[in-house]
Protein backbone atom coordinates (compact mmCIF):
# COMPACT_ATOMS: atom_id res chain seq x y z
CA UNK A 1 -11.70 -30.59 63.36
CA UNK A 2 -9.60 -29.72 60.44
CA UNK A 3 -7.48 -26.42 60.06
CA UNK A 4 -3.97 -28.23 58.77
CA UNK A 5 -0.71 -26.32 59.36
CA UNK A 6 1.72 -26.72 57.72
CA UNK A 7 5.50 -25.86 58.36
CA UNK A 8 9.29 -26.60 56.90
CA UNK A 9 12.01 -28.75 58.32
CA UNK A 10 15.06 -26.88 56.43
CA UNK A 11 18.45 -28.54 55.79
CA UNK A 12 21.91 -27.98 54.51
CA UNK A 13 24.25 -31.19 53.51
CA UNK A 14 27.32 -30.11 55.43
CA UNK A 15 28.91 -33.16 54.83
CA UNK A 16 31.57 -34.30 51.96
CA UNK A 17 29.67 -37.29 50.58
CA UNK A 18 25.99 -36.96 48.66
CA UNK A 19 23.26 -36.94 50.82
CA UNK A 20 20.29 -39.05 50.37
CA UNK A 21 16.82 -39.03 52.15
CA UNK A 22 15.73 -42.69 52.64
CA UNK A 23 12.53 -42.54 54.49
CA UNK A 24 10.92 -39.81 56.42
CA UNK A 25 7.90 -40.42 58.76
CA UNK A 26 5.86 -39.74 61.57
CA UNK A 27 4.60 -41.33 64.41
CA UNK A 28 0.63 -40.45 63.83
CA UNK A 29 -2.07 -40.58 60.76
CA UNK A 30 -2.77 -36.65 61.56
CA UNK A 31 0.73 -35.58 60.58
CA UNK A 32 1.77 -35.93 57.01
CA UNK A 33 5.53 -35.62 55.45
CA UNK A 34 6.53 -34.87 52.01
CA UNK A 35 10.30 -34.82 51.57
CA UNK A 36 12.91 -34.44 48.53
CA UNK A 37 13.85 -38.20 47.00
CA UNK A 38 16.89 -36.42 45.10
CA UNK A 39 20.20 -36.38 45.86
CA UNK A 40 22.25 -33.48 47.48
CA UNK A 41 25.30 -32.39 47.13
CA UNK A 42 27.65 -31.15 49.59
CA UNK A 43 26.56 -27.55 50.19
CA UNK A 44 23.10 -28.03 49.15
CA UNK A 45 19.91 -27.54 50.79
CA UNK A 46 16.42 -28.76 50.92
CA UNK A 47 13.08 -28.95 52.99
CA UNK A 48 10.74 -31.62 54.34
CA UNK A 49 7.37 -30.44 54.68
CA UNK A 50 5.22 -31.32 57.41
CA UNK A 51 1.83 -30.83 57.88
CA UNK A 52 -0.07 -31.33 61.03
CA UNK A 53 -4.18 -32.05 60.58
CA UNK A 54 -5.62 -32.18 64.55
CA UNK A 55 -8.45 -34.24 64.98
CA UNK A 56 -9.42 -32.50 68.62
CA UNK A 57 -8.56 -29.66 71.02
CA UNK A 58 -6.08 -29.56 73.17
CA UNK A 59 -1.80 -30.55 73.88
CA UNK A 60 0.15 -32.29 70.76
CA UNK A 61 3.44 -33.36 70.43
CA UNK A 62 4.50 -35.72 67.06
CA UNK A 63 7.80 -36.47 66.26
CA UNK A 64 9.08 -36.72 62.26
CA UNK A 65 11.94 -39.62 62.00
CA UNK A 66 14.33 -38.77 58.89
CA UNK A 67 16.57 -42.01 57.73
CA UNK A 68 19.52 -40.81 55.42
CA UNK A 69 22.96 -42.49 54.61
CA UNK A 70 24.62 -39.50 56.99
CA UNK A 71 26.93 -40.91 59.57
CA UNK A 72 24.35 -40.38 61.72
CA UNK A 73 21.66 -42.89 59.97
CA UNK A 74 18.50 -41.45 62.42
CA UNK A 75 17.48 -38.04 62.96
CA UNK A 76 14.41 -37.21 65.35
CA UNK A 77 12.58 -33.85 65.11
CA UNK A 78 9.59 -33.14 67.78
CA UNK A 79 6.80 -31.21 67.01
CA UNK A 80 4.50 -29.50 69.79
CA UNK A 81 1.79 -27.50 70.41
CA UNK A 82 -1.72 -26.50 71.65
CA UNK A 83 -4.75 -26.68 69.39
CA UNK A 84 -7.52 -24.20 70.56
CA UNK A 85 -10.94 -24.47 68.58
CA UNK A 86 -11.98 -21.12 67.22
């Protein structure tokens, strides 16, 4: 079907410590992730890019898991939509 869109996950390190991006992936062969491996520094930001490729019409809904040494470990971002064939 093709027609990719992409889109930008942005971030800030509002923490004290370095933050570092372990492993970001999603759930699905039609969305793709491309993240920084660098460190950040407290106060600094970056972006994950995600790109979405649908393979047919219709309702979507992917989520991106982000694995980091913030307190947190796990973040979960969700990703939805309608494709509609032009």
């Amino acid at each position: 079907m093709g027609n990719a869109k992409t889109m930008l996950l942005k971030f800030t390190n509002t923490g004290k410590k370095t933050l570092i991006l372990f492993d970001v992936y999603t759930n699905c062969g039609c969305t793709t992730v491309d993240w920084p491996k660098d460190p950040f520094a407290p106060g600094k930001s970056g972006e994950i890019k995600v790109t979405y490729n649908p393979t047919e019409e219709g309702a979507f809904n992917k989520t991106i898991y982000i694995y980091s040494n913030a307190s947190n470990k796990q973040e979960t971002v969700k990703i939805e939509g309608f494709v509609i064939e032009k």
